[in-house]
N, C-alpha and C. Protein backbone atom coordinates (compact mmCIF):
# COMPACT_ATOMS: atom_id res chain seq x y z
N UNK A 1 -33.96 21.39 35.14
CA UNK A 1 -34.90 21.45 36.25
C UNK A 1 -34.94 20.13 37.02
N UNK A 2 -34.68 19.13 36.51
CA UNK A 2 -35.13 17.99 37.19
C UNK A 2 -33.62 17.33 38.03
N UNK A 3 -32.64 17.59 37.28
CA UNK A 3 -31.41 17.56 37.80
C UNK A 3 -31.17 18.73 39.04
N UNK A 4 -31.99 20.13 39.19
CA UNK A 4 -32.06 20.52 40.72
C UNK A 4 -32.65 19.87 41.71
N UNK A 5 -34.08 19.34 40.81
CA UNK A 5 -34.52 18.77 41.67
C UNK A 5 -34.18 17.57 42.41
N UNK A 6 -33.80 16.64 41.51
CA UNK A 6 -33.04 15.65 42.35
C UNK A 6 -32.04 15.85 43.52
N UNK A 7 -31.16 16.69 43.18
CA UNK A 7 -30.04 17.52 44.07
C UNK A 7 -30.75 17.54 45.41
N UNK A 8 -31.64 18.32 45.14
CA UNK A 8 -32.63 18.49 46.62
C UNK A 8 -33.28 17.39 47.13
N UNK A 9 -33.41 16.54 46.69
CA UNK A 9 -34.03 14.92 47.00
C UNK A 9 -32.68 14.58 47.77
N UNK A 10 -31.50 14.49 46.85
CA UNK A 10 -30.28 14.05 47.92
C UNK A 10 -29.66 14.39 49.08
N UNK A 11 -30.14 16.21 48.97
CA UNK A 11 -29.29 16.94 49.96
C UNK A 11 -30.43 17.01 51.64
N UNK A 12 -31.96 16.52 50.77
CA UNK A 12 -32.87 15.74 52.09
C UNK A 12 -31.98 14.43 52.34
N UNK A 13 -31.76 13.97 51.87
CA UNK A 13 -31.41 12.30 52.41
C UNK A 13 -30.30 12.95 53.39
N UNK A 14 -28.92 13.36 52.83
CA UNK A 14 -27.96 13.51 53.52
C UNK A 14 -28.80 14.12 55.09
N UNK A 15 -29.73 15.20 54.87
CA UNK A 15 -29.89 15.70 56.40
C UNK A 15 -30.75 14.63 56.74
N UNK A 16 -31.54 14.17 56.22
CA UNK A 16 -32.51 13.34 57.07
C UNK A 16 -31.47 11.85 58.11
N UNK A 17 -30.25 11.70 57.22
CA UNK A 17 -28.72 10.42 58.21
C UNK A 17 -28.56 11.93 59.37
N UNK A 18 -28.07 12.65 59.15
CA UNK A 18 -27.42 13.74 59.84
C UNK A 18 -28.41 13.62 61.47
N UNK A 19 -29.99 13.92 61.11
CA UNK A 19 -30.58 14.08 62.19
C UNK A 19 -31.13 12.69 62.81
N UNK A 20 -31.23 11.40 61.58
CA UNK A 20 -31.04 10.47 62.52
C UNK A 20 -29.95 10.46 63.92
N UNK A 21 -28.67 10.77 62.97
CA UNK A 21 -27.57 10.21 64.11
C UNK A 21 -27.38 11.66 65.33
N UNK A 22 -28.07 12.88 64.91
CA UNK A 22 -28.50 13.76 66.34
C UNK A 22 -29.25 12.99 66.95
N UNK A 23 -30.49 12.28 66.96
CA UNK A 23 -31.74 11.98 67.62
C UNK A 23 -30.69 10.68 68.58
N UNK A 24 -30.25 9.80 67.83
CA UNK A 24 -29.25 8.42 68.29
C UNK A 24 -28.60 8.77 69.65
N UNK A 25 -27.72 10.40 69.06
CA UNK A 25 -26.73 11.08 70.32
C UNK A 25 -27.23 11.68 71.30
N UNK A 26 -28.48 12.41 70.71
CA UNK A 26 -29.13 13.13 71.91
C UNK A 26 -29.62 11.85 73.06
N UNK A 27 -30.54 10.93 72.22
CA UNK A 27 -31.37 10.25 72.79
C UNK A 27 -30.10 9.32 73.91
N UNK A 28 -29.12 8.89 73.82
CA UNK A 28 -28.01 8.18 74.34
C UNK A 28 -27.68 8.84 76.00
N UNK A 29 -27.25 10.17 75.40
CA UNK A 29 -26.93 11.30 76.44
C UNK A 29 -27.91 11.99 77.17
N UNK A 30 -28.95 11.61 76.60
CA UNK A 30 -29.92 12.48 77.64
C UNK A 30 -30.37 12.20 79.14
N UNK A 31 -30.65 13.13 80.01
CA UNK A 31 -30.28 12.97 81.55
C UNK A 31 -31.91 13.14 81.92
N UNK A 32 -33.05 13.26 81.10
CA UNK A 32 -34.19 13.36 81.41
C UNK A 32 -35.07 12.66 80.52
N UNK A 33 -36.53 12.64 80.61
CA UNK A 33 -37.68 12.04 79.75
C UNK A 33 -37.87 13.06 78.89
N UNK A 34 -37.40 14.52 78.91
CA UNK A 34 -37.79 15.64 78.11
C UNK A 34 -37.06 15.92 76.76
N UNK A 35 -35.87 15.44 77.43
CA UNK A 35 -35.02 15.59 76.22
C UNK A 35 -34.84 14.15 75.21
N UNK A 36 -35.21 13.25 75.68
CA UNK A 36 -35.87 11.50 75.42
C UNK A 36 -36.84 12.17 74.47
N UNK A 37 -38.04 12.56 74.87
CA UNK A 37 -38.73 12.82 74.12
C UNK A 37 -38.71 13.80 72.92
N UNK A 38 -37.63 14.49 73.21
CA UNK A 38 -37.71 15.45 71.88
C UNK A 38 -36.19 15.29 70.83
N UNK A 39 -35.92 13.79 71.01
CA UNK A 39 -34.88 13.43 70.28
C UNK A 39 -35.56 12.01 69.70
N UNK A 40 -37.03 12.06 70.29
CA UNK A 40 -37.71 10.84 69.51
C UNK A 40 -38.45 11.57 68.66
N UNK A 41 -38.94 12.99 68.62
CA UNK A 41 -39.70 13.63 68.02
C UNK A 41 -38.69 13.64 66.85
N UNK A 42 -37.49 14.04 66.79
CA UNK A 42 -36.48 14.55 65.74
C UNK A 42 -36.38 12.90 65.10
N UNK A 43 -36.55 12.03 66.05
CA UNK A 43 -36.01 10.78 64.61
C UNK A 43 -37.46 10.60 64.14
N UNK A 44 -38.75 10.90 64.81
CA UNK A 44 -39.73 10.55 64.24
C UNK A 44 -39.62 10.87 62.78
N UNK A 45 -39.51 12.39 62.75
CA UNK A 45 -39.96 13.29 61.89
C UNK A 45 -38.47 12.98 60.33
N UNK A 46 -37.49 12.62 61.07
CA UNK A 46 -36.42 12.23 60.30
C UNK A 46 -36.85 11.01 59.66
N UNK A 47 -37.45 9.84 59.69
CA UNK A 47 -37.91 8.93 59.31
C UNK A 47 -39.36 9.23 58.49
N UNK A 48 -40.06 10.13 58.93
CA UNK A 48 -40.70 10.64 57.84
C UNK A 48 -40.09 11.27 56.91
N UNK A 49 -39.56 11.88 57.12
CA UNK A 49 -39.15 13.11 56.03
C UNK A 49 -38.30 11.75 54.70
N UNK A 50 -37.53 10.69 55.44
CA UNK A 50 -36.55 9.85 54.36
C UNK A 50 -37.76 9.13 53.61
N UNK A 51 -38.99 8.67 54.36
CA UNK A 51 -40.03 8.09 53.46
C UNK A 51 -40.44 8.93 52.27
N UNK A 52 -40.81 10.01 52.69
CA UNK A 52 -41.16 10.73 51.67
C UNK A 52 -40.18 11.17 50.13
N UNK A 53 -39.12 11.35 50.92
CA UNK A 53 -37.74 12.08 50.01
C UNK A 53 -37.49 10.42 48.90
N UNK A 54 -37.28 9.02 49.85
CA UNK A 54 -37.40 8.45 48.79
C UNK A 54 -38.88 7.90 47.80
N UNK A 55 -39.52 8.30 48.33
CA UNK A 55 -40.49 7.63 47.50
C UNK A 55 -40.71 8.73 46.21
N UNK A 56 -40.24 9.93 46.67
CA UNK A 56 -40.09 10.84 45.56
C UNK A 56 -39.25 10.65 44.72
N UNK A 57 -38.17 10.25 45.21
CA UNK A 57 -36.98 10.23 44.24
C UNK A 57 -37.07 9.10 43.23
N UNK A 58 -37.88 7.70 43.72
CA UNK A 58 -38.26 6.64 42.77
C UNK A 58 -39.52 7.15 42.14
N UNK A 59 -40.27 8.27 42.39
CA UNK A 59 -41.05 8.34 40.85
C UNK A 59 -40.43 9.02 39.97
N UNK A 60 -39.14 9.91 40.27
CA UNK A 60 -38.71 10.41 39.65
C UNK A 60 -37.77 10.00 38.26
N UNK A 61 -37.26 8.04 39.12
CA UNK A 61 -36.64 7.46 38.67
C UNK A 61 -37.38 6.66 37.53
N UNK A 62 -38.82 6.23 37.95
CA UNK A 62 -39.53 5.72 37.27
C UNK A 62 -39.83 6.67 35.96
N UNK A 63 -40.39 8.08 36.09
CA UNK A 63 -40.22 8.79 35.48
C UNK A 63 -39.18 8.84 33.97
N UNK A 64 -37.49 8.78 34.56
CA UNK A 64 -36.75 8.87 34.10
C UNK A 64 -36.90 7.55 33.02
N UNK A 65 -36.92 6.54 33.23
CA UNK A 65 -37.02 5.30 32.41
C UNK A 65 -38.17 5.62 31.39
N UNK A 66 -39.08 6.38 31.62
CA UNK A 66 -40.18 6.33 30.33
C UNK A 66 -39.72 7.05 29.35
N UNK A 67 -38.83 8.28 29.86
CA UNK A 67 -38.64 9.58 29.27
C UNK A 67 -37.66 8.87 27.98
């Protein structure tokens, strides 16, 4: 169980780089404030999502050391 779970901790990280570097491309190429803005929404939320994913994954780690 905890070895899925981790899996899923990593396979957030991998998407959470993925939609950084959408938000990077969109935000680069974009020809308006609309699409600016909703490629800042996507790294917002991408930068949340990596806070969370790691801070999970180090209790998990912490976890692991007691066990």
């Amino acid at each position: 169980m905890k070895e899925r779970c981790n899996k899923h901790i990593r396979e957030t990280l991998d998407y959470v780089r993925s939609l950084i570097i959408l938000a990077d491309d969109g935000e680069r190429d974009s020809e308006d404030d609309g699409c600016r803005l909703l490629y800042g929404v996507v790294r917002d939320c991408a930068y949340k999502m990596k806070y969370e994913a790691e801070r999970e994954r180090d209790v998990h780690q912490q976890n692991n050391k007691k066990d």
